[in-house]
N, C-alpha and C. Protein backbone atom coordinates (compact mmCIF):
# COMPACT_ATOMS: atom_id res chain seq x y z
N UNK A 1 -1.98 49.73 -4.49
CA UNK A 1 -1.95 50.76 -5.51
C UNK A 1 -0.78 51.70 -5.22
N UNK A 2 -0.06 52.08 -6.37
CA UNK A 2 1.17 52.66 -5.74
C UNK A 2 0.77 54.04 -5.77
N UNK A 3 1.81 55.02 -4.54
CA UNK A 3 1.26 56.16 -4.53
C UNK A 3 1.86 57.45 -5.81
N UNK A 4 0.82 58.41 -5.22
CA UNK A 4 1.09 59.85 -6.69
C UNK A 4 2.19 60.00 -6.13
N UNK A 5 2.62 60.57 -5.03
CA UNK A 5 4.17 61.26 -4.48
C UNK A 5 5.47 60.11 -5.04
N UNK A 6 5.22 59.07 -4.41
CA UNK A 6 6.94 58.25 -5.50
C UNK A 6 8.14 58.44 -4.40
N UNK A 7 8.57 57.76 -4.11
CA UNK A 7 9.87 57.55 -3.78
C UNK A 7 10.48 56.16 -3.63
N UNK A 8 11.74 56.00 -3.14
CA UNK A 8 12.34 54.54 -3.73
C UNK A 8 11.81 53.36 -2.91
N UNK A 9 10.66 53.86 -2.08
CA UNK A 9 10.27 52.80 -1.39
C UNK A 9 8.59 53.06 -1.32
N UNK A 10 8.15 53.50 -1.90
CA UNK A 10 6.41 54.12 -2.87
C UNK A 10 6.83 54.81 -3.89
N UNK A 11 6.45 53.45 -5.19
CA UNK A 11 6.53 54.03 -6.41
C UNK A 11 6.14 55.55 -6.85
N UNK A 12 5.73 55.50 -8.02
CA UNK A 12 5.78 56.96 -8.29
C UNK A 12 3.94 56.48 -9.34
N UNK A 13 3.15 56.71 -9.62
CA UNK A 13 1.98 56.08 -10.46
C UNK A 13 1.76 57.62 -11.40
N UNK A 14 2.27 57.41 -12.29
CA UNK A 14 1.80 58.77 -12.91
C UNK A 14 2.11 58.54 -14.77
N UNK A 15 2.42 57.20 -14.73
CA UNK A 15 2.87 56.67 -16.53
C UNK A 15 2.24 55.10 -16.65
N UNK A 16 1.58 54.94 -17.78
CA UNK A 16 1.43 53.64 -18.19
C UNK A 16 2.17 53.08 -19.43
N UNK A 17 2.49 51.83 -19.14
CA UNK A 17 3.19 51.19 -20.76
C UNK A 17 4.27 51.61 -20.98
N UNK A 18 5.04 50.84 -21.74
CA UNK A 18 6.45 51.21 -21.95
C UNK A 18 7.37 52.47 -22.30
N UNK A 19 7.96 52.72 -22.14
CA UNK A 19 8.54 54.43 -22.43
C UNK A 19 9.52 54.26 -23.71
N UNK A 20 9.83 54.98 -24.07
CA UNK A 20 10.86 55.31 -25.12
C UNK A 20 12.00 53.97 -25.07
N UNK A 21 12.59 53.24 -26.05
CA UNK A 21 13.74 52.26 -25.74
C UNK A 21 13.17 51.15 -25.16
N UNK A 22 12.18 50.52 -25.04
CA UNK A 22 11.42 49.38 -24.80
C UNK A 22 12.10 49.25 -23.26
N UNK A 23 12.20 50.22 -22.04
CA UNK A 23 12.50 50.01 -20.50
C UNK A 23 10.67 49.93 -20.02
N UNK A 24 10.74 49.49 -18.84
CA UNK A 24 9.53 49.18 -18.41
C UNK A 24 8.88 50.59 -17.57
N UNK A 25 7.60 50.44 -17.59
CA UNK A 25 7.02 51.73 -16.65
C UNK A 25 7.47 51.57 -15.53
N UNK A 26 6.91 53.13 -14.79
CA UNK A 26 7.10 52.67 -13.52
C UNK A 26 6.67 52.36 -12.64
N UNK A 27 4.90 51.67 -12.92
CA UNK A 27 4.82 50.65 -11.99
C UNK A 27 4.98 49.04 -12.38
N UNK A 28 5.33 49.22 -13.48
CA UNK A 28 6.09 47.21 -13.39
C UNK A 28 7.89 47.59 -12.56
N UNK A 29 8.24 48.55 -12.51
CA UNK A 29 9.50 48.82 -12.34
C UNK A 29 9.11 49.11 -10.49
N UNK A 30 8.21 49.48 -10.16
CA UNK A 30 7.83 49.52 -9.33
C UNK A 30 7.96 47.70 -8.13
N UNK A 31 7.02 47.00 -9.53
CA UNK A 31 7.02 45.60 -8.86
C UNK A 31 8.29 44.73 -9.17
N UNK A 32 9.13 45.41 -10.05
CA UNK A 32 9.98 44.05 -9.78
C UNK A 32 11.67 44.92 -8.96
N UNK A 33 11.10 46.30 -8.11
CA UNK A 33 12.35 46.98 -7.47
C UNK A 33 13.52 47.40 -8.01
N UNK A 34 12.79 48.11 -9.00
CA UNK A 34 13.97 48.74 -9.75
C UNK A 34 13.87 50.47 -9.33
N UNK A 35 14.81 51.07 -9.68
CA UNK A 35 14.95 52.56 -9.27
C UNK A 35 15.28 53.08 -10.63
N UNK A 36 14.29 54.04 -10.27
CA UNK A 36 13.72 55.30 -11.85
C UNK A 36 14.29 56.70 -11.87
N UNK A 37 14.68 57.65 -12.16
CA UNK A 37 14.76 58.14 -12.18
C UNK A 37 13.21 59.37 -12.38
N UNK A 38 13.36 60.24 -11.79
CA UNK A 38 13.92 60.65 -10.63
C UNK A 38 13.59 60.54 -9.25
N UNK A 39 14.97 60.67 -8.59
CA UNK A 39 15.27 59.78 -7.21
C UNK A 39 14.69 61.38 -6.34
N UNK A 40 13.68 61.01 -5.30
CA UNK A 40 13.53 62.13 -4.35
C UNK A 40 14.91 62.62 -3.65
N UNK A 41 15.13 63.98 -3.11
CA UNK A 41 16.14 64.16 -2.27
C UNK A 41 16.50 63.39 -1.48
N UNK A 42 15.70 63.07 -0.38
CA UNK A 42 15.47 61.74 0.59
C UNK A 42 16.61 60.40 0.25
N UNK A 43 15.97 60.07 -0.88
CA UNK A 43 16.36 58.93 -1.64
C UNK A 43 17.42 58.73 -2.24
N UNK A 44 18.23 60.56 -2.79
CA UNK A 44 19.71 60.29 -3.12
C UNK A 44 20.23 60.30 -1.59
N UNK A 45 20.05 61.13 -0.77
CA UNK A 45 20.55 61.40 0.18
C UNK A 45 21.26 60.23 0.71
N UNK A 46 19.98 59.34 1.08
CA UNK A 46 19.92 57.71 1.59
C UNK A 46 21.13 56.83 0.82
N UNK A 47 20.97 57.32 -0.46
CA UNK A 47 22.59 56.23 -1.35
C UNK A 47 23.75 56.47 -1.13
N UNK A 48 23.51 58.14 -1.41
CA UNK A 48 24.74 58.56 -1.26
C UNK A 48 25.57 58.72 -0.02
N UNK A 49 24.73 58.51 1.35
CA UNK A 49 24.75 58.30 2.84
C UNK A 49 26.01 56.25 2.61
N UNK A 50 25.26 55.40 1.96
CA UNK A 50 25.30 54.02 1.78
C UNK A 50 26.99 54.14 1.30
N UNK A 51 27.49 54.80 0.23
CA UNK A 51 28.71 55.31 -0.21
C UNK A 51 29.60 55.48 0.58
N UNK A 52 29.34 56.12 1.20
CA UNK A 52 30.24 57.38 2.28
C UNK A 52 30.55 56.50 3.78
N UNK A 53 28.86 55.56 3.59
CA UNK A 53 29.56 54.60 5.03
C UNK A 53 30.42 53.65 4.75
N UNK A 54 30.30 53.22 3.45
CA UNK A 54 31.10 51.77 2.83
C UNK A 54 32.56 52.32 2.70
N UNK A 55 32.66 53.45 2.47
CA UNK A 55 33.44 54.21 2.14
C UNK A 55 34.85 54.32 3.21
N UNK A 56 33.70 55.09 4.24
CA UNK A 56 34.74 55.02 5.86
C UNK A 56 34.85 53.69 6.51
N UNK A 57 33.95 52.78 6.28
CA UNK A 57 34.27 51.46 6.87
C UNK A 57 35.41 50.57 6.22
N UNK A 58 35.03 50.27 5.33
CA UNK A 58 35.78 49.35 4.54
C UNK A 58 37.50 50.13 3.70
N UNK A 59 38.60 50.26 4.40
CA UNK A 59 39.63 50.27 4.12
C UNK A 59 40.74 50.04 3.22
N UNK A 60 40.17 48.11 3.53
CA UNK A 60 41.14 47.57 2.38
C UNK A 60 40.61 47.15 1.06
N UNK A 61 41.77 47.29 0.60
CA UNK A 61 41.55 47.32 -1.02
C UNK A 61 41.15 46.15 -1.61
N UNK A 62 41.59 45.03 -1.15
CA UNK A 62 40.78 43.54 -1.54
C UNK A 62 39.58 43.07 -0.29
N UNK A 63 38.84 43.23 -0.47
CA UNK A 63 37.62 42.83 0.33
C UNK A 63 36.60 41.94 -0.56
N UNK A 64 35.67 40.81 0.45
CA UNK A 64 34.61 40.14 -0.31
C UNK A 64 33.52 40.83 -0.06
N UNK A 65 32.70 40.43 -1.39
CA UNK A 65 31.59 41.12 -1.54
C UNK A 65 30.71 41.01 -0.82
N UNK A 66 29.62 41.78 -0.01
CA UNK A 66 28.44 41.74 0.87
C UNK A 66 27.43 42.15 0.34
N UNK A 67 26.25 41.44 0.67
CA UNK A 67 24.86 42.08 0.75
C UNK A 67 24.53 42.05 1.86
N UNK A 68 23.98 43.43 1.89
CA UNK A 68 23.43 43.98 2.87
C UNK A 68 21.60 44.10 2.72
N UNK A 69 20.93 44.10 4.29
CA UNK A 69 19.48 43.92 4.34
C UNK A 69 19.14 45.09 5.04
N UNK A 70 18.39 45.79 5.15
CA UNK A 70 17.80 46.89 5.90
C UNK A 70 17.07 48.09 5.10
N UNK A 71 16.57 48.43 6.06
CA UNK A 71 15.36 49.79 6.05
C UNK A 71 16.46 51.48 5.56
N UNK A 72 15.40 52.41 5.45
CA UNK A 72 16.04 53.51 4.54
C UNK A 72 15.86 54.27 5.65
N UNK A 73 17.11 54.61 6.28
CA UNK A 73 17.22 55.39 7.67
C UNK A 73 17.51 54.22 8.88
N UNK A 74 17.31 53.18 9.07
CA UNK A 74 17.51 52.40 10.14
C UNK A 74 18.82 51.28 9.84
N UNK A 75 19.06 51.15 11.20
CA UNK A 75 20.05 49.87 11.22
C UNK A 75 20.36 49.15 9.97
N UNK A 76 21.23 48.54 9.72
CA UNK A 76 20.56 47.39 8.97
C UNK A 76 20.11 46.01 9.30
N UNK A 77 19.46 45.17 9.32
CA UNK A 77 18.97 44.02 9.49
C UNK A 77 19.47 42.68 9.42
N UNK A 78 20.41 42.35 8.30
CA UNK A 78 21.14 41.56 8.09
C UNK A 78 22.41 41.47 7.19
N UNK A 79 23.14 40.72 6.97
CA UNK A 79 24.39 40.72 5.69
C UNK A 79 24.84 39.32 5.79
N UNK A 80 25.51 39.07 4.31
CA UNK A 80 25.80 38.05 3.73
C UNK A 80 27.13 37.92 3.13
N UNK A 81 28.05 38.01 3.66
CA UNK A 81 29.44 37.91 3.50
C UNK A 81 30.08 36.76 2.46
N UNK A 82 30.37 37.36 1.53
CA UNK A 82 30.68 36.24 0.07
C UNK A 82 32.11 35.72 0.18
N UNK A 83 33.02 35.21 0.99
CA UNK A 83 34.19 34.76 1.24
C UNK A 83 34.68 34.31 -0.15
N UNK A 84 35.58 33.18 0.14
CA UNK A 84 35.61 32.44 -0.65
C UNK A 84 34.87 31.12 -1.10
N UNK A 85 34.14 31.00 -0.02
CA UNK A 85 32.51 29.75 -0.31
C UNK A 85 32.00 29.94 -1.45
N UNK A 86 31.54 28.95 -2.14
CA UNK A 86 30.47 29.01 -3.29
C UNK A 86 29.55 29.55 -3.03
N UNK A 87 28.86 29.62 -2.73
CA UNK A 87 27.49 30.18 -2.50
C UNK A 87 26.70 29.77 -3.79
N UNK A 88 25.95 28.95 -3.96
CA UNK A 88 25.03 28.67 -4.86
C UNK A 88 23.91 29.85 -4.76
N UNK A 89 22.76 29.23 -5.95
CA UNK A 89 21.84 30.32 -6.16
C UNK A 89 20.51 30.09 -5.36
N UNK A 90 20.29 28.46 -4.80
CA UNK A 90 19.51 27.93 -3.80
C UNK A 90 20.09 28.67 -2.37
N UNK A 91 21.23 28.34 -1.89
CA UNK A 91 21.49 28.52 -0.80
C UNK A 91 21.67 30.21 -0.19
N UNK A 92 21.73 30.61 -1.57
CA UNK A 92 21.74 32.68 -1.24
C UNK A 92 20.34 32.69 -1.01
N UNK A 93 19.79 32.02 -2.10
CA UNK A 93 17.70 32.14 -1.60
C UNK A 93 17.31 32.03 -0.35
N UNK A 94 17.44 31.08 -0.23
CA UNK A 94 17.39 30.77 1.68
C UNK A 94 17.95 31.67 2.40
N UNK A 95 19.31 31.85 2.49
CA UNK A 95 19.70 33.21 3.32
C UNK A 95 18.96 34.25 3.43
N UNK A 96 18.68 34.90 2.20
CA UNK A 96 17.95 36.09 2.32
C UNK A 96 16.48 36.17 2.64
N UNK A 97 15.66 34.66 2.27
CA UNK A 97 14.72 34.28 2.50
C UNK A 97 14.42 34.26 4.38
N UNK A 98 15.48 33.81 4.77
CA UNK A 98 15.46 33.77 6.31
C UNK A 98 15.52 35.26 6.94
N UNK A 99 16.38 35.69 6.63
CA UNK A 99 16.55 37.12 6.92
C UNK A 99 15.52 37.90 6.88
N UNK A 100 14.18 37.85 5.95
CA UNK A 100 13.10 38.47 5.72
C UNK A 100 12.38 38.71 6.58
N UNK A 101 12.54 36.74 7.01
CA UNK A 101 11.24 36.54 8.30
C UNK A 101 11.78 37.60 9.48
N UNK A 102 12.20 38.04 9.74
CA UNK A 102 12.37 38.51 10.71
C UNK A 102 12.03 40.68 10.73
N UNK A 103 12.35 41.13 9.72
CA UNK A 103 11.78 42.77 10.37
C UNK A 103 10.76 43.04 9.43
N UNK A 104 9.88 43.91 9.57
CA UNK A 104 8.52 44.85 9.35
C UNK A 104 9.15 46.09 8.44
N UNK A 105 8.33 46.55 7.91
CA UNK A 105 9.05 47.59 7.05
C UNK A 105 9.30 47.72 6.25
N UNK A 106 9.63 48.85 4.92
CA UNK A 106 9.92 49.19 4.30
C UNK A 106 11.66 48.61 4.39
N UNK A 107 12.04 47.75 3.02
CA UNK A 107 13.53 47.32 3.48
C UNK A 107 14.36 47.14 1.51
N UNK A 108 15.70 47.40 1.99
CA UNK A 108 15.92 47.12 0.42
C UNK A 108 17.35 46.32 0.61
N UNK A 109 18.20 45.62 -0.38
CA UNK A 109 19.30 45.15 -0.67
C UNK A 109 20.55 46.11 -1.37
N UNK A 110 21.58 46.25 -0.93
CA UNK A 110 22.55 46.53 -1.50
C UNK A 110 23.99 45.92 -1.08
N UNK A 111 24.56 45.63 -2.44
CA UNK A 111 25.70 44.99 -2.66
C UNK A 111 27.57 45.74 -2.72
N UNK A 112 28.01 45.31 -1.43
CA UNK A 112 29.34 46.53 -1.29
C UNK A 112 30.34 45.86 -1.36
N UNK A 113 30.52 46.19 -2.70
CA UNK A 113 31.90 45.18 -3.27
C UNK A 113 33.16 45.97 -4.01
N UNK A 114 34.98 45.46 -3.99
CA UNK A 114 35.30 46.35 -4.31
C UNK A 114 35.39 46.35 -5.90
N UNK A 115 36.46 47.26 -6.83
CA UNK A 115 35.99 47.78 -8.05
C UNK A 115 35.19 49.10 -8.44
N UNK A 116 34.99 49.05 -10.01
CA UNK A 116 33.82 50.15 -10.01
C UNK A 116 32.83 49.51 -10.36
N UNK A 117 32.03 50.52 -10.92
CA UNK A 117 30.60 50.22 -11.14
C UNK A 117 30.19 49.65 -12.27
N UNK A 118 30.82 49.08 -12.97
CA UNK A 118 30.69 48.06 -14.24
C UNK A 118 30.23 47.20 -13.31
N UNK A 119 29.05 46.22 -14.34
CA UNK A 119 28.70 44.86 -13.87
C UNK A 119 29.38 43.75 -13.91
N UNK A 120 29.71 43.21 -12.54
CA UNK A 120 30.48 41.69 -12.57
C UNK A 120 29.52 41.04 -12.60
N UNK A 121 29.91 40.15 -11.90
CA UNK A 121 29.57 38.23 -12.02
C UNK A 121 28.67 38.14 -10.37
N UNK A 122 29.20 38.57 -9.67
CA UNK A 122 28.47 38.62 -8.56
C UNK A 122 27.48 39.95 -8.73
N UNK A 123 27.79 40.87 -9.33
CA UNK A 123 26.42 41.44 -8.67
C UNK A 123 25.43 40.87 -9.39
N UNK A 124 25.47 40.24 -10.59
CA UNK A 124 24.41 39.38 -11.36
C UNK A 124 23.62 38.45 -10.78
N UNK A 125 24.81 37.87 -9.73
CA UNK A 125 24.08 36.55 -9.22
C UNK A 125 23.51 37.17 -8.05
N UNK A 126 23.72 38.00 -7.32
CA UNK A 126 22.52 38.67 -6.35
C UNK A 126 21.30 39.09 -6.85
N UNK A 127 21.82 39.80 -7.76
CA UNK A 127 20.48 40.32 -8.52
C UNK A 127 19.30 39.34 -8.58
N UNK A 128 20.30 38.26 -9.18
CA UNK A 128 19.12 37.34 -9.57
C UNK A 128 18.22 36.53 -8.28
N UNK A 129 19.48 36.40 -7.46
CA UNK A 129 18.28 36.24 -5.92
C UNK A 129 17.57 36.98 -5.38
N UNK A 130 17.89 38.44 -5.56
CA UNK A 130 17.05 39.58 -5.35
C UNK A 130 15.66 39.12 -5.97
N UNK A 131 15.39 39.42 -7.62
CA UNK A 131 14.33 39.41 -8.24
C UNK A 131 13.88 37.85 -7.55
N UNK A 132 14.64 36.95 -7.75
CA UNK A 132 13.92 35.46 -7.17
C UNK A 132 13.19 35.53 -5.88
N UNK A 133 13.32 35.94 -5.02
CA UNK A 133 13.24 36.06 -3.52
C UNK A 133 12.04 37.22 -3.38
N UNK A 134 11.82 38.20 -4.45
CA UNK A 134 10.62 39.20 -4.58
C UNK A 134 9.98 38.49 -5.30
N UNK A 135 9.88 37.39 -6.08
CA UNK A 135 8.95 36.70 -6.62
C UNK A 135 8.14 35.75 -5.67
N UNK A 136 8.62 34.98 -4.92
CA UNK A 136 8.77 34.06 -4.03
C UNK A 136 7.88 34.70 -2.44
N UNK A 137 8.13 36.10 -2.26
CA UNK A 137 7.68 36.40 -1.23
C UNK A 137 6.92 37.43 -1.33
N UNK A 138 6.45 37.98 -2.58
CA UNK A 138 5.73 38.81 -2.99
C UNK A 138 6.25 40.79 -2.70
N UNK A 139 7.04 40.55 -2.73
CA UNK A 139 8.37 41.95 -2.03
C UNK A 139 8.43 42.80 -3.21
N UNK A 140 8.91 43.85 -3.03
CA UNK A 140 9.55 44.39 -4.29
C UNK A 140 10.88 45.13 -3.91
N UNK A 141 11.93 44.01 -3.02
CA UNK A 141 13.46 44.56 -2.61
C UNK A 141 14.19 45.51 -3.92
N UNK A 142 14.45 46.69 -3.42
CA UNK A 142 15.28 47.56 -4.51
C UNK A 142 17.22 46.82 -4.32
N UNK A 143 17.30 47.14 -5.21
CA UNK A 143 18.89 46.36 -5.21
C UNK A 143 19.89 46.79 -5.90
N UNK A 144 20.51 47.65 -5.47
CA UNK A 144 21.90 48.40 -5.42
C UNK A 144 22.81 48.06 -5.34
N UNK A 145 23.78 48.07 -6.00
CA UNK A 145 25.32 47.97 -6.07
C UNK A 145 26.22 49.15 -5.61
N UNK A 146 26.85 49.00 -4.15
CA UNK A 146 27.74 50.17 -3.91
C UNK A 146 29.47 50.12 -3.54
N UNK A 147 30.30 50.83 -4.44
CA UNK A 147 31.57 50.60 -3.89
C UNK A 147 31.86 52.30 -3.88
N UNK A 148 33.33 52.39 -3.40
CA UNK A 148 33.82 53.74 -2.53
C UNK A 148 33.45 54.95 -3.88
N UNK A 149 33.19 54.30 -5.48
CA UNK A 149 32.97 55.34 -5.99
C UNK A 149 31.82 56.09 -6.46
N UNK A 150 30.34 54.87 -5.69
CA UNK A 150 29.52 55.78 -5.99
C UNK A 150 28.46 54.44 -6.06
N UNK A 151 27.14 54.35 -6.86
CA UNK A 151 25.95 53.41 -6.21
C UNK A 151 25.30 53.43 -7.69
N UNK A 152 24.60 52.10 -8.40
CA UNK A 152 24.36 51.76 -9.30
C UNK A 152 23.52 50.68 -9.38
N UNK A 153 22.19 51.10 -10.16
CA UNK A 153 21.06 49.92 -10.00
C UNK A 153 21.30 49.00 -11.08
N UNK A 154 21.68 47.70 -10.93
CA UNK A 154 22.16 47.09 -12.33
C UNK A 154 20.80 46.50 -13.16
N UNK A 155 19.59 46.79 -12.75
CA UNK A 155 18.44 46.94 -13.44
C UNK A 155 18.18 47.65 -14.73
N UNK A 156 18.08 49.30 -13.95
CA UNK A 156 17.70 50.25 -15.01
C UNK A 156 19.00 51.28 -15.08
N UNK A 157 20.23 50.91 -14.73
CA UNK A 157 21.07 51.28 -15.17
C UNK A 157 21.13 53.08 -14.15
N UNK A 158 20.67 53.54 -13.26
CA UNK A 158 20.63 54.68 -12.69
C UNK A 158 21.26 54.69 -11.31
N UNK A 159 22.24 55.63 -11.10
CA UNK A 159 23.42 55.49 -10.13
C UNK A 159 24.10 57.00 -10.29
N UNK A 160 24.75 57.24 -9.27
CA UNK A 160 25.81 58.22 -8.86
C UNK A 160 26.94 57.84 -8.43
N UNK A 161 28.10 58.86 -9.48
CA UNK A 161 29.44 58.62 -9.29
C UNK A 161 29.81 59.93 -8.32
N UNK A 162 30.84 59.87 -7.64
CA UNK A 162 31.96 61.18 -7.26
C UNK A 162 33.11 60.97 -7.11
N UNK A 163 33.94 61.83 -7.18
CA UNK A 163 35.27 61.95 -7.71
C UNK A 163 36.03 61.28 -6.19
N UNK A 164 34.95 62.52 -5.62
CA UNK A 164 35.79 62.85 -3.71
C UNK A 164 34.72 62.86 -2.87
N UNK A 165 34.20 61.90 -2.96
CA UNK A 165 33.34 61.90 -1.96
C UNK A 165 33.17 62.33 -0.22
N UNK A 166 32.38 63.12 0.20
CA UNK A 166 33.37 63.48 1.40
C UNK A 166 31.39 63.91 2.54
N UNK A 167 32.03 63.81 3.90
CA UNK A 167 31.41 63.56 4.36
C UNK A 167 30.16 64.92 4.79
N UNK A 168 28.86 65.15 4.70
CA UNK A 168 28.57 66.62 4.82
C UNK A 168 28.09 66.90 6.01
């Protein structure tokens, strides 16, 4: 049962049935790991933290895309480095599928690729292993898209841009 308080990793239970614009509540949005607005402090904090590291890490301007595995405050757990390999939509399943077995916890996906925050072609096809892989293992992985200008759920469309992002 999801809880009254809400945050991006315990839904929020306080609406039934569809809302305005035929988007889903938020506990089906809940089960299939999507992010609602509104995001607890905690919870922007945590993205906008995800930004700022992708941000100072990653340098160059042509880089391949990653998904990343881990908990909200901890390490992360695993990543999936998109080279130039195909990567099919079986063989990303398995990856991330493997990766699962292994930590406890509250854990979510996000994708740090360069560009902006318009939807490509890859974050689609994560996505879709995302939702596949929460079907499959009964999960509800949240799944984010982040590059140097800011973090975007290609679900329900809710994300933060900044100009200058800078470190606090």
């Amino acid at each position: 049962m999801p809880s009254v308080g809400g945050n991006l990793w315990r839904p929020l239970a306080s609406r039934s049935g569809l809302r305005d614009g035929g988007s889903v509540s938020r506990e089906v949005g809940a089960l299939l790991g999507t992010i609602e607005e509104p995001l607890s402090p905690p919870d922007l904090t945590l993205l906008r933290h995800l930004v700022v590291e992708h941000k100072a890490t990653e340098r160059r301007h042509r880089f391949p895309a990653v998904l990343h595995l881990g908990g909200p405050g901890r390490p992360e757990v695993g990543r999936i480095v998109e080279w130039d390999a195909d990567l099919d939509h079986a063989l990303r399943c398995d990856v991330l599928e493997a990766m699962l077995r292994r930590p406890a916890g509250p854990l979510m996906t996000w994708l740090t690729r360069p560009g902006g925050l318009e939807p490509q072609d890859v974050d689609l096809a994560w996505l879709r292993v995302v939702v596949a892989v929460n079907g499959e293992t009964g999960r509800s992985l949240p799944f984010v898209v982040v590059t140097r200008e800011g973090w975007r759920d290609p679900r329900s469309g809710v994300g933060r841009t900044w100009r200058r992002l800078r470190v606090r």
